[in-house]
Protein backbone atom coordinates (compact mmCIF):
# COMPACT_ATOMS: atom_id res chain seq x y z
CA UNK A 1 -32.45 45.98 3.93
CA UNK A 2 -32.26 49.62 2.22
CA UNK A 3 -29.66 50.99 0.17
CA UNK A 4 -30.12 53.86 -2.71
CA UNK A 5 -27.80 56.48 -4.43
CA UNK A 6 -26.77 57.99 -7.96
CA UNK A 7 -24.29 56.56 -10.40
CA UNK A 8 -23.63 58.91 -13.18
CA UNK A 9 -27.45 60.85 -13.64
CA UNK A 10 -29.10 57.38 -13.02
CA UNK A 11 -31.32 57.51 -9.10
CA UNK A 12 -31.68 53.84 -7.69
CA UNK A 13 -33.16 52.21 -4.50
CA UNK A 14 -33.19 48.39 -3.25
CA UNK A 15 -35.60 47.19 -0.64
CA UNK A 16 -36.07 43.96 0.66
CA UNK A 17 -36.46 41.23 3.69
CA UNK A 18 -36.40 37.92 4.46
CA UNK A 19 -38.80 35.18 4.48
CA UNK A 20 -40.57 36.25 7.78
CA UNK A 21 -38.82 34.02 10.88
CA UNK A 22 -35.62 33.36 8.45
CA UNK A 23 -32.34 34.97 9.04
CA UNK A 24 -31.58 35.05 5.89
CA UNK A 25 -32.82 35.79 2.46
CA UNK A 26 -32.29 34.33 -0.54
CA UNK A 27 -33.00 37.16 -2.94
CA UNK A 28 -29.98 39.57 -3.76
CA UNK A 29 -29.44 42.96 -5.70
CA UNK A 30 -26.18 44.09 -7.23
CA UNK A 31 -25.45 47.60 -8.73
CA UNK A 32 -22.43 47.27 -10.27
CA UNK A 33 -21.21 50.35 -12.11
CA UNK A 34 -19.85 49.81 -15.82
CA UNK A 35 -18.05 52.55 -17.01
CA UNK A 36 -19.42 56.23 -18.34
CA UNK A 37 -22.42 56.49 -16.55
CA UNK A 38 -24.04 53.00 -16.65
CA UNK A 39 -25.13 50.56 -14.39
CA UNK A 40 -25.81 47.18 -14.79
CA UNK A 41 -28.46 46.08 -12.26
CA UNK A 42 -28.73 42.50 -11.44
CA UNK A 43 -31.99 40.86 -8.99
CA UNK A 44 -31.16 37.39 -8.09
CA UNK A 45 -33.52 35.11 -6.53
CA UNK A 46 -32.09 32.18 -4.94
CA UNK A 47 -34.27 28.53 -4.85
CA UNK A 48 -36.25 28.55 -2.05
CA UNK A 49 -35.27 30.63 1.03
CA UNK A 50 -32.77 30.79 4.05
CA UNK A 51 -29.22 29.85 3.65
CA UNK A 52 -29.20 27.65 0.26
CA UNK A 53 -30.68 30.51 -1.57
CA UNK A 54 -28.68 32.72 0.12
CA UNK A 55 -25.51 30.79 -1.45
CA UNK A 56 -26.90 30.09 -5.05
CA UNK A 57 -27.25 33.90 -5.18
CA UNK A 58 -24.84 34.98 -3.48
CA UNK A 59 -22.50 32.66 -5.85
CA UNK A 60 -24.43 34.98 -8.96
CA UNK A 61 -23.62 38.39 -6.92
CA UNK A 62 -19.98 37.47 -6.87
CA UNK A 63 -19.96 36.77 -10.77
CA UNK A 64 -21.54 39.95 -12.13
CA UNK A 65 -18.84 41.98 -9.88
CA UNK A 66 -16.08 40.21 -11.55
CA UNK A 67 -17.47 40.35 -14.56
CA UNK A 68 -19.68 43.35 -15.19
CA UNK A 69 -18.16 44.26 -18.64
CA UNK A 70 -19.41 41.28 -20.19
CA UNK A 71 -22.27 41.31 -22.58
CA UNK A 72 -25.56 40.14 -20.63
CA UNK A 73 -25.66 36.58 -22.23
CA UNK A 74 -22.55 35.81 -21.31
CA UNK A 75 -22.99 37.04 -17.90
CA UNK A 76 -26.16 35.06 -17.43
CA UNK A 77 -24.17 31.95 -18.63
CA UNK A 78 -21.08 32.71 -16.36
CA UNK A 79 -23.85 32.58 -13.42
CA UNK A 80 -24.81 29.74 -14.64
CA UNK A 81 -21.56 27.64 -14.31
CA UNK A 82 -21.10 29.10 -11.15
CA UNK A 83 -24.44 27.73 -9.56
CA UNK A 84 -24.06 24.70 -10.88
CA UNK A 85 -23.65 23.14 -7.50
CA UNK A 86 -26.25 25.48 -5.88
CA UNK A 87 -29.89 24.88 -5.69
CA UNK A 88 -29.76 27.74 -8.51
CA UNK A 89 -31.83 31.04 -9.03
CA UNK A 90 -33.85 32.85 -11.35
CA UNK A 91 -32.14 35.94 -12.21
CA UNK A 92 -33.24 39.75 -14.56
CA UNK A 93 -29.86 41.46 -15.50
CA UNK A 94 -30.52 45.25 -17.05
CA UNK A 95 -27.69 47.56 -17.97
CA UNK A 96 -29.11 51.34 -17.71
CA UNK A 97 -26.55 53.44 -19.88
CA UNK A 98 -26.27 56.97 -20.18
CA UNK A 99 -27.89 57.45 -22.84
CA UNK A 100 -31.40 56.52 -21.89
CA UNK A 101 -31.37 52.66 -22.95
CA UNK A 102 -31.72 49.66 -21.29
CA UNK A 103 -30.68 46.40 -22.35
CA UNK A 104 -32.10 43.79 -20.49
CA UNK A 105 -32.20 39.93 -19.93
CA UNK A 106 -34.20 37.75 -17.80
CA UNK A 107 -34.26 33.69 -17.07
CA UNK A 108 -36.65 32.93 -14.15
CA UNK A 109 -39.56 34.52 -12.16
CA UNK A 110 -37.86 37.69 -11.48
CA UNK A 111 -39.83 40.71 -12.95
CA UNK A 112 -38.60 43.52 -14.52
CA UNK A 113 -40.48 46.50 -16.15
CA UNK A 114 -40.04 50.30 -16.98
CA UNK A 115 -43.15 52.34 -15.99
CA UNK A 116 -44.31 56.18 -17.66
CA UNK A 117 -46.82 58.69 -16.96
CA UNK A 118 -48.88 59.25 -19.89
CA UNK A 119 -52.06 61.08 -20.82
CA UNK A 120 -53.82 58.32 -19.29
CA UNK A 121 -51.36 58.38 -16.05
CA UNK A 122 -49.20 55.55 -15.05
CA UNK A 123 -48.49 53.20 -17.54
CA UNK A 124 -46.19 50.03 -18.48
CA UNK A 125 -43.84 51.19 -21.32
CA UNK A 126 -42.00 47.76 -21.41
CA UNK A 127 -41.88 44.37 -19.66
CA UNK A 128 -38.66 42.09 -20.01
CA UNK A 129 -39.28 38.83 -21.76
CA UNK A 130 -38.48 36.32 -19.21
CA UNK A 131 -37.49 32.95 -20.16
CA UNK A 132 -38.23 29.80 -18.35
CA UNK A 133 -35.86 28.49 -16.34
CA UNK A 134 -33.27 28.09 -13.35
CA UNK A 135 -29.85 29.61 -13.81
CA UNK A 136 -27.39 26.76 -12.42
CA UNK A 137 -29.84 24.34 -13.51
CA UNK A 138 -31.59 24.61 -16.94
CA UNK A 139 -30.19 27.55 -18.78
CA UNK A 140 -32.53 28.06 -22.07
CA UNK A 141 -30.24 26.98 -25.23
CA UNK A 142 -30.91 30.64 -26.77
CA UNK A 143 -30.40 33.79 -24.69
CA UNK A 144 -31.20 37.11 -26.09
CA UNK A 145 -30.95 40.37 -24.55
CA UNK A 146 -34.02 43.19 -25.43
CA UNK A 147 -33.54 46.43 -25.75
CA UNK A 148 -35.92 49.13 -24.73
CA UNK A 149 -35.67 53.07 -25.07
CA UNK A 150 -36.89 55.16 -22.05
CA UNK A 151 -37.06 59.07 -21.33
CA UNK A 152 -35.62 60.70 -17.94
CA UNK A 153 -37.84 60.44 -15.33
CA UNK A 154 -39.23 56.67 -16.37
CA UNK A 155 -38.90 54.05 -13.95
CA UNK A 156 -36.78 50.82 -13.72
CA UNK A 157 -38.65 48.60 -11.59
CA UNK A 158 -37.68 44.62 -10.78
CA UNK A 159 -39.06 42.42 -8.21
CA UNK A 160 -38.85 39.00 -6.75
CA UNK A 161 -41.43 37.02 -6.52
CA UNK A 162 -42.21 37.51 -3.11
CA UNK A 163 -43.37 41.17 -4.55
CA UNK A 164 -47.09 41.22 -6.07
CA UNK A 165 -46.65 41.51 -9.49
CA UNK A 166 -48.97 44.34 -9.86
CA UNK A 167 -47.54 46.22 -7.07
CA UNK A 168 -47.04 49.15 -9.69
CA UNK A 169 -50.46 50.06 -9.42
CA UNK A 170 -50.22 53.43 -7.04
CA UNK A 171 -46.39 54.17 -7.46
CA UNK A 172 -46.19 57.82 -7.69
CA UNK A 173 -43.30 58.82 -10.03
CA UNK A 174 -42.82 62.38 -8.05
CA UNK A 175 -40.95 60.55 -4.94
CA UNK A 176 -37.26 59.22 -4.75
CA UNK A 177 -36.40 56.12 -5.85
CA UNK A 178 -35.49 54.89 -2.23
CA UNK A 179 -39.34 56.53 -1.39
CA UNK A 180 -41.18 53.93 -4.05
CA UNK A 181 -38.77 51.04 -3.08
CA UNK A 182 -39.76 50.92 0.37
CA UNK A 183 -43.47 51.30 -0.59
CA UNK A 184 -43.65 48.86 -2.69
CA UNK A 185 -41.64 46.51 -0.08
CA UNK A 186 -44.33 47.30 2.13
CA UNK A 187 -47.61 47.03 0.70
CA UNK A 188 -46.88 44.47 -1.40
CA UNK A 189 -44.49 41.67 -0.22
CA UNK A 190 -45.99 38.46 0.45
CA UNK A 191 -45.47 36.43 3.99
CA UNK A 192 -44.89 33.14 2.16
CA UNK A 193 -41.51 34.51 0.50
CA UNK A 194 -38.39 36.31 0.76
CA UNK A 195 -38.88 39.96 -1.28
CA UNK A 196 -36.92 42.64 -2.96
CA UNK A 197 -37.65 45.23 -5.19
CA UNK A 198 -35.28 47.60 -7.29
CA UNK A 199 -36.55 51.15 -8.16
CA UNK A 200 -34.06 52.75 -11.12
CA UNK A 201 -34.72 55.66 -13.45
CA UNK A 202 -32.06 58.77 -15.59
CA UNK A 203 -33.17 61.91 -13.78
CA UNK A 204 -32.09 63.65 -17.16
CA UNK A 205 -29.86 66.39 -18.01
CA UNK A 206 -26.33 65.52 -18.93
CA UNK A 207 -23.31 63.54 -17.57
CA UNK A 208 -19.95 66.00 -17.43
CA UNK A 209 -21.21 68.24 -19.88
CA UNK A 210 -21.78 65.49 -22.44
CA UNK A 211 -25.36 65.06 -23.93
């Protein structure tokens, strides 16, 4: 599975595949526009693989659309409810505005950082705080969303955990979006898991003539 496009000034790609010999994977992506130029990008990962993760996250998919104006805690909570059933899933929510912020939220083993090139080249700027737990199962009693400042051209990048987490190693910031996500899907999935990775980033300039 590949999908990319723009919202707004804001470049993103999805790749990912099932567990190999499943039908089905259990690991989702939403991009769910928000108003102005954001996007609120949510990577679900449901329990497990094949169709009962499929369910859990596709219960968490159907949430965020409904919902996407909702401040991330409350979102993360309304996924919660709505798994409750479900085997569950870990899930990273980050809302990429317009003007160069992300607010982000994590509960589970679903990785999310923002990556720069520096004087000493590629580089971690930030890495979301995940929080133990299973959304639909045990939600942590205090949720809070972080906040981290980027510049155009720095890169959103969350993964499953059927991704490597050091697959950033070797990303080259010069391609497309759609270009790292499939690379990344690639060279670093694992065989013993479904996998996705998101690739995000503000290309800069301005949105309808508005700094």
């Amino acid at each position: 599975m590949h999908e990319d496009g723009f919202v707004g000034r804001i470049e993103w790609a999805v790749a990912g595949r099932a567990l190999p010999g499943q039908r089905v994977s259990g690991d989702r992506c939403v991009v769910l526009e928000t108003g102005g130029g954001s996007v609120l990008f949510g990577v679900l990962d449901g329990l497990g693989h094949g169709a009962p993760a499929a369910d859990a996250a596709d219960r968490a998919a159907q949430i965020l659309s409904e919902n996407r104006a909702e401040p991330l805690d409350v979102l993360m909570l309304l996924c919660h409810r709505a798994m409750a059933d479900t085997r569950g899933a870990a899930v990273s929510l980050a809302l990429f505005d317009c003007a160069e912020s992300i607010n982000w939220l994590g509960v589970g083993n679903v990785e999310s950082r923002v990556l720069t090139v520096g004087p000493a080249g590629l580089t971690v700027r930030a890495t979301v705080l995940m929080t133990g737990g299973i959304v639909g199962y045990r939600l942590p009693q205090h949720l809070q969303p972080q906040t981290v400042q980027v510049r155009a051209g720095d890169l959103l990048l969350m993964s499953t955990d059927g991704i490597v987490a050091e697959s950033f190693d070797g990303i080259d910031l010069s391609k497309s979006t759609a270009e790292i996500a499939a690379e990344v899907l690639s060279r670093h999935s694992k065989d013993t898991d479904d996998a996705l990775v998101l690739a995000a980033r503000h290309r800069g300039g301005t949105l309808n003539g508005t700094p």
